[in-house]
N, C-alpha and C. Protein backbone atom coordinates (compact mmCIF):
# COMPACT_ATOMS: atom_id res chain seq x y z
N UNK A 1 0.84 -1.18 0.00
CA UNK A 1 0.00 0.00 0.00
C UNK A 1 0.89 1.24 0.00
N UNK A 2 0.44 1.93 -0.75
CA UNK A 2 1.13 3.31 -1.02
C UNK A 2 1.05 4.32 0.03
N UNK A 3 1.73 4.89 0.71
CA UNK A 3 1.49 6.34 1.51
C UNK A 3 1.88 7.78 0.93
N UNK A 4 1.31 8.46 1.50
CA UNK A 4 1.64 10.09 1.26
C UNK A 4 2.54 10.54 1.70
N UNK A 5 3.73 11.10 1.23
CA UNK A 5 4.18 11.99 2.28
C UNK A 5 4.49 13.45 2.36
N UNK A 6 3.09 14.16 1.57
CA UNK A 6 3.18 15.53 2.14
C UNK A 6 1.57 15.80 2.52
N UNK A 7 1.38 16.94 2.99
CA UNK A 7 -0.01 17.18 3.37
C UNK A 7 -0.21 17.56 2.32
N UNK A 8 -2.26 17.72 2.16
CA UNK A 8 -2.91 17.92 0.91
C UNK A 8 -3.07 19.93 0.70
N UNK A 9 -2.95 19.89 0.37
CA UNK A 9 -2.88 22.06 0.31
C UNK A 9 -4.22 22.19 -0.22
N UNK A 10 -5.19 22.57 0.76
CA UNK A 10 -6.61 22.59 0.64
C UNK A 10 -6.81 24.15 -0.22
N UNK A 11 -5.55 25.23 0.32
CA UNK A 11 -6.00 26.35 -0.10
C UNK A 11 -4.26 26.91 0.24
N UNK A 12 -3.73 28.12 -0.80
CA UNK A 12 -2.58 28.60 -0.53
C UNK A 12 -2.77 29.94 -1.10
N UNK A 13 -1.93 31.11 -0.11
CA UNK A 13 -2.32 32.33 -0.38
C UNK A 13 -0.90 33.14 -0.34
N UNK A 14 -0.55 34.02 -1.29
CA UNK A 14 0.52 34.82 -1.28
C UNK A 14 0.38 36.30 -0.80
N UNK A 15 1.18 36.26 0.11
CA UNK A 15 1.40 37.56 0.28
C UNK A 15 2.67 38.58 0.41
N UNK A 16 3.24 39.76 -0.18
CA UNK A 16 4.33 40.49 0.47
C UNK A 16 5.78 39.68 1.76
N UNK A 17 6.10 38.87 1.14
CA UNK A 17 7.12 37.98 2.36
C UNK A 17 6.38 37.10 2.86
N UNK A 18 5.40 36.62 2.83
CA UNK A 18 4.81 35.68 3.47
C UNK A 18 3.87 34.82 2.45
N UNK A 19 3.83 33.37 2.84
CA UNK A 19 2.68 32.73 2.28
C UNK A 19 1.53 31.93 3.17
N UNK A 20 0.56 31.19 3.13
CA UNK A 20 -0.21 30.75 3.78
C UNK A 20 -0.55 29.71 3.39
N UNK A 21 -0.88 28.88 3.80
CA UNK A 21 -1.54 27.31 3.55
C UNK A 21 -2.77 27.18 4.56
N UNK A 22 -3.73 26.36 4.03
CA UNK A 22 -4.36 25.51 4.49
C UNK A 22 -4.21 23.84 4.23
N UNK A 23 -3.98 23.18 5.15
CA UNK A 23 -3.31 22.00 4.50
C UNK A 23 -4.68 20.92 5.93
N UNK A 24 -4.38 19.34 5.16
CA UNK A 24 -4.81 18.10 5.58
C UNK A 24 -3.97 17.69 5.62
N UNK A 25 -3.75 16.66 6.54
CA UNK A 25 -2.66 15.82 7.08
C UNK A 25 -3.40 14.22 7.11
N UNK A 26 -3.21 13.83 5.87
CA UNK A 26 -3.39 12.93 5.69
C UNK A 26 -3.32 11.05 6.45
N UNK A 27 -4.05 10.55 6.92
CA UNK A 27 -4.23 9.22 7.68
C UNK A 27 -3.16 8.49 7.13
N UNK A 28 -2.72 8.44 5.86
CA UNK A 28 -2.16 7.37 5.56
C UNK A 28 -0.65 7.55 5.57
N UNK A 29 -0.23 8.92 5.66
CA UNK A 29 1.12 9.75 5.66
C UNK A 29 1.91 8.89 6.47
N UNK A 30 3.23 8.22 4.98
CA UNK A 30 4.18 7.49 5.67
C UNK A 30 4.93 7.78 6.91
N UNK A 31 5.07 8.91 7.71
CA UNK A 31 5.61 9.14 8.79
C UNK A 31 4.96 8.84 9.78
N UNK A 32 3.60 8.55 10.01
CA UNK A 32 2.71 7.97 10.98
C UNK A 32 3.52 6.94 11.77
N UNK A 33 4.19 5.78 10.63
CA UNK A 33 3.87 4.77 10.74
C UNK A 33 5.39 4.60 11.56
N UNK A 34 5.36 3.82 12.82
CA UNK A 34 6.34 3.73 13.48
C UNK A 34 6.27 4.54 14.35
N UNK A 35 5.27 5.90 14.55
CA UNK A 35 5.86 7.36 15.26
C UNK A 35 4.76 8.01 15.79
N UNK A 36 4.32 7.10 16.98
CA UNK A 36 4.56 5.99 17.32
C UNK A 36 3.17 4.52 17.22
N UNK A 37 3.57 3.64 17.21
CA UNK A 37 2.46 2.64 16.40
C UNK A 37 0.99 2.80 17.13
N UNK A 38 0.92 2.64 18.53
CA UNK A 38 0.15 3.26 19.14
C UNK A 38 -0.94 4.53 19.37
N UNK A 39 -0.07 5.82 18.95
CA UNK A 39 -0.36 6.82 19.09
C UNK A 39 0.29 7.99 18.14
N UNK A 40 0.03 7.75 16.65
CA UNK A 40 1.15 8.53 15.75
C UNK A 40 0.77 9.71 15.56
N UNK A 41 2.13 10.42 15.43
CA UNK A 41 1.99 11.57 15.93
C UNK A 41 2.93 12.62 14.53
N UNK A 42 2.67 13.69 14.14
CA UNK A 42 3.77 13.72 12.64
C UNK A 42 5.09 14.25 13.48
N UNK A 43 6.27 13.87 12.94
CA UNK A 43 7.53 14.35 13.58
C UNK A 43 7.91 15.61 13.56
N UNK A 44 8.52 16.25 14.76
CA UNK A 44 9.06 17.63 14.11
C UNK A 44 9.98 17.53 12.96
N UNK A 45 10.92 16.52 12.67
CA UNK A 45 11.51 16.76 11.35
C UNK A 45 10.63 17.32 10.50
N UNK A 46 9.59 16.36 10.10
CA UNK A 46 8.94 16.81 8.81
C UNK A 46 8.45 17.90 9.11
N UNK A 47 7.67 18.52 10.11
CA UNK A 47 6.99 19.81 10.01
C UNK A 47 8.21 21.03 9.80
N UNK A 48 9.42 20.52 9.82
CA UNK A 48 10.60 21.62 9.39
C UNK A 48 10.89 21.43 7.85
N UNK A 49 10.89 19.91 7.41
CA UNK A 49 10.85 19.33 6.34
C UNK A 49 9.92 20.47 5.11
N UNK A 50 8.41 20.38 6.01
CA UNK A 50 7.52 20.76 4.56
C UNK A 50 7.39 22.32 4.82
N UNK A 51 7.92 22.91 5.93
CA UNK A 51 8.14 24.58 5.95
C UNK A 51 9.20 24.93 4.63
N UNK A 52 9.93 24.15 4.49
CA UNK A 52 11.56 24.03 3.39
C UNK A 52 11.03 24.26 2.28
N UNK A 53 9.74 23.44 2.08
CA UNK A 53 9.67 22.63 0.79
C UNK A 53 8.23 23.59 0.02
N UNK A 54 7.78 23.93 1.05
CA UNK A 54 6.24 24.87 0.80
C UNK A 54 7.37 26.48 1.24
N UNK A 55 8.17 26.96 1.05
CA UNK A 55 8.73 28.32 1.31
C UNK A 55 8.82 28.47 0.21
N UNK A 56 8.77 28.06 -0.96
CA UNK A 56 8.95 28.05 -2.19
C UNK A 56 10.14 29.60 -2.54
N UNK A 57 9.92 30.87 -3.10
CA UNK A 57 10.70 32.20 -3.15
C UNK A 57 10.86 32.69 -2.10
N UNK A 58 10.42 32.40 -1.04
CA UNK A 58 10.84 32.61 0.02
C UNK A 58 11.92 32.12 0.69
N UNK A 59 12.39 30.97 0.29
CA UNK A 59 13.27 30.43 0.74
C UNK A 59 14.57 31.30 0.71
N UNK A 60 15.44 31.64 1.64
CA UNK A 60 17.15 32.08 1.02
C UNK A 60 18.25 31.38 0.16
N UNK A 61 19.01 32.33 -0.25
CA UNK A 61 20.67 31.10 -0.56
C UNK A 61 20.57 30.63 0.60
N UNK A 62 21.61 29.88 0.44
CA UNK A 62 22.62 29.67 1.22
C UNK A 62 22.32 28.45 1.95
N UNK A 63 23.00 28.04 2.86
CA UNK A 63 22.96 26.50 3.69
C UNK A 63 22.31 26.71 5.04
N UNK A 64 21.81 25.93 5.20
CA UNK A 64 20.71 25.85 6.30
C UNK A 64 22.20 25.81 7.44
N UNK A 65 21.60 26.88 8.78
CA UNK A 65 22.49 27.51 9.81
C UNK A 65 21.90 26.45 10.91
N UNK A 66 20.68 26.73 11.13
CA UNK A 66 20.27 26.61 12.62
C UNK A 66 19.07 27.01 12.82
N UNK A 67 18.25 26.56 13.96
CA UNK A 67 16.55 26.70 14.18
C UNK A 67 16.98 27.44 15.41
N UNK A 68 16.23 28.26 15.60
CA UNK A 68 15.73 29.39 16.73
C UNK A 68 14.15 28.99 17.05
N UNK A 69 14.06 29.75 18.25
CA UNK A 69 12.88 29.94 18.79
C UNK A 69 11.78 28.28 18.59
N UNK A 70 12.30 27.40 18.58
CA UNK A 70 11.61 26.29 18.21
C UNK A 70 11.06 25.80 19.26
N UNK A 71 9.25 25.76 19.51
CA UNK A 71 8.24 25.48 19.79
C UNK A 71 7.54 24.19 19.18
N UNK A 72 7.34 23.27 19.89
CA UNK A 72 6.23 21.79 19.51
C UNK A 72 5.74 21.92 20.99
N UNK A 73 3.94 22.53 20.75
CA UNK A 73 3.54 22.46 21.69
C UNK A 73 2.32 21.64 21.96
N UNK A 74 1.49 21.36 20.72
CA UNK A 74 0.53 20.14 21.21
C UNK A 74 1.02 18.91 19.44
N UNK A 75 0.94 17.75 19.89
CA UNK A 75 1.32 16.88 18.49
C UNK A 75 0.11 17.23 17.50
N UNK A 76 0.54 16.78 16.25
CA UNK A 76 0.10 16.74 15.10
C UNK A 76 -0.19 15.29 14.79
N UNK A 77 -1.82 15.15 14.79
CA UNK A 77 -2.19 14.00 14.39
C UNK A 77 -2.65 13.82 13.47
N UNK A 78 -3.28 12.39 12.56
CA UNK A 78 -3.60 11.52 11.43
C UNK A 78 -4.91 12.90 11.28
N UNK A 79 -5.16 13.03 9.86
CA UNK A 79 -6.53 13.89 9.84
C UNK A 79 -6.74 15.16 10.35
N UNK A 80 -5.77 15.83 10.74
CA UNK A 80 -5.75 17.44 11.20
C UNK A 80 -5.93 17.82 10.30
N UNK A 81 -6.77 19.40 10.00
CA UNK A 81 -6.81 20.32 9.62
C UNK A 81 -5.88 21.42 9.94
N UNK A 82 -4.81 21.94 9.13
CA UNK A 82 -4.52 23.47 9.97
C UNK A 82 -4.27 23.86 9.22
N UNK A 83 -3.57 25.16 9.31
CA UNK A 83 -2.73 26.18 8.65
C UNK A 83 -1.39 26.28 9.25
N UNK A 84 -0.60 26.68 7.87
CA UNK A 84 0.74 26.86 8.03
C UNK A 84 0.91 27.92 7.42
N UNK A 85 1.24 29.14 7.98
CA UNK A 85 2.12 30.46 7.91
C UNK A 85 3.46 30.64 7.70
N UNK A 86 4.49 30.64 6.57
CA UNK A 86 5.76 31.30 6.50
C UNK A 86 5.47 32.51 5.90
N UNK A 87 6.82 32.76 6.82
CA UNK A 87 7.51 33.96 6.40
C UNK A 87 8.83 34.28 6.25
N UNK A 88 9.45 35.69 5.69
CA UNK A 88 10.79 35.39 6.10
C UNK A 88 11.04 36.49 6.73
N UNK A 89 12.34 35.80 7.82
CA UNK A 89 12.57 36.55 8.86
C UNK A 89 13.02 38.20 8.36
N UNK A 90 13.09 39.03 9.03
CA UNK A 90 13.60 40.53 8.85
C UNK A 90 14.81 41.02 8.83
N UNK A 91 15.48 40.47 9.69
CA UNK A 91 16.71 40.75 10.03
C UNK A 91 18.06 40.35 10.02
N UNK A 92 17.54 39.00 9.02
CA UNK A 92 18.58 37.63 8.30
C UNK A 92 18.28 36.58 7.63
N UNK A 93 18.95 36.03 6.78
CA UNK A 93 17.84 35.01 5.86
C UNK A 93 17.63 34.21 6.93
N UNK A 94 16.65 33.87 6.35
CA UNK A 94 15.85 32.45 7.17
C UNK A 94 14.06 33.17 6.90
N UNK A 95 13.49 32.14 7.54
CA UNK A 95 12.00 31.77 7.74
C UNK A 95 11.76 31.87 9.01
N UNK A 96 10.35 32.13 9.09
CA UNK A 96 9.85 32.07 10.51
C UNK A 96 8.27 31.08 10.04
N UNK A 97 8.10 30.33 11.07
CA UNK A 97 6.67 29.39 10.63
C UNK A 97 5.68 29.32 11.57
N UNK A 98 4.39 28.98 11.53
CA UNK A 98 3.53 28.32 12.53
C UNK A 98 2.95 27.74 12.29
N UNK A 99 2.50 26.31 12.54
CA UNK A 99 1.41 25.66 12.35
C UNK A 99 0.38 25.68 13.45
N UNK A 100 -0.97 26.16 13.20
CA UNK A 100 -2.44 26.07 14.14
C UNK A 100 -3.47 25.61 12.94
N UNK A 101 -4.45 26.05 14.43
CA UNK A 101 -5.82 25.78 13.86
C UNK A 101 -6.16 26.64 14.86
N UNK A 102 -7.74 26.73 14.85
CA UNK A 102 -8.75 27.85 15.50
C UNK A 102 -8.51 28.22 17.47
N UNK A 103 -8.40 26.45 17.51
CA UNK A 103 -8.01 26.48 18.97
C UNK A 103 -6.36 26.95 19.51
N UNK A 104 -5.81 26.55 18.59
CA UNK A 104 -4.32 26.69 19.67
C UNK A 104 -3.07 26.68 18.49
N UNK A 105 -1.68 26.85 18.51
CA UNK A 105 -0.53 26.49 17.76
C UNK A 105 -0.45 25.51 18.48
N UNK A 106 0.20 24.87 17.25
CA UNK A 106 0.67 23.24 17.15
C UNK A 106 2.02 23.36 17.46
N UNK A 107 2.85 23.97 16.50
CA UNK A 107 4.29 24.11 16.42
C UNK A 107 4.44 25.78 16.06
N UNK A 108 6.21 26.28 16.42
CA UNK A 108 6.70 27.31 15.91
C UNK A 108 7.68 27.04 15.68
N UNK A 109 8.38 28.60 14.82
CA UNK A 109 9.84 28.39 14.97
C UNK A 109 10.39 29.58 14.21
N UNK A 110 12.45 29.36 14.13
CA UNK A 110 12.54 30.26 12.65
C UNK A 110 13.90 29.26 12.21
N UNK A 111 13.54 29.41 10.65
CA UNK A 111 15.06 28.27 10.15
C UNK A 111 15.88 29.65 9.89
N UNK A 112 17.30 29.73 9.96
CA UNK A 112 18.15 30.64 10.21
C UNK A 112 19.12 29.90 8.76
N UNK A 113 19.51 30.68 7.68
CA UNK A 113 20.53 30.33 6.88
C UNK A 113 21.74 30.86 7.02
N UNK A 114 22.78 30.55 6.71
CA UNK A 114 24.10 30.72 6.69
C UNK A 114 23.79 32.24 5.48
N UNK A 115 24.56 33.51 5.85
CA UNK A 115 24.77 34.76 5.27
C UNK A 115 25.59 34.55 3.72
C-alpha cells in the first residue's frame, strides 16, 4: 500500500514575504507509521521538512544555519486540519513558521541560513 508523504494544500495564499496554507494531514502519511504505532503523531523533522519545501521564493541562498525559537507544543495528528504560515525573517535570511488551527498552535519556529 502506497502512503503520502506531504499534506494535501486545501488552499494557498501569497502575500508580500509571506505565504499561507491551508493544508490536511493525511491518515495514511508514511511518517505515521512507526511514530509511534500506538499513538502517531507527525515528527518535528517533517513539520521543518515541509516549511523548506512549501517556502517556495521565500526560501534564502545559502545552507541551512540553525533553528531558533523552536516550539512543539501540542502533536500533530492523522486527519488534522490546519494552517501553516511562513515567512521570512527581517533581520537575516531564514523563515519564521507556525502551524495552528482555531483552537491553539501546534508548532513554531525560525530556520536561520548561513549569510
Amino acid at each position: 500500500m502506497a502512503h503520502s508523504q506531504s499534506p494535501v494544500i486545501l488552499e494557498q495564499r501569497a502575500r508580500p514575504g509571506r505565504v499561507e496554507y491551508a493544508l490536511d494531514i493525511p491518515t495514511d502519511l508514511v511518517f505515521f507509521c512507526g511514530h509511534f504505532p500506538a499513538h502517531p503523531i507527525l515528527p518535528g523533522v517533517v513539520q521543518i521538512k515541509w516549511v523548506l519545501e512549501l517556502a517556495g521564493s521565500l526560501r534564502p541562498a545559502g545552507a541551512f544555519a540553525k533553528l531558533e525559537r523552536l516550539k512543539f507544543t501540542r502533536p500533530i495528528l492523522p486527519a488534522a486540519r490546519l494552517s501553516l504560515h511562513i515567512g521570512a525573517l527581517r533581520d537575516r535570511p531564514g523563515l519564521r513558521f507556525c502551524y495552528f488551527d482555531e483552537r491553539s498552535r501546534y508548532s513554531a519556529g525560525h530556520i536561520v541560513f548561513a549569510e
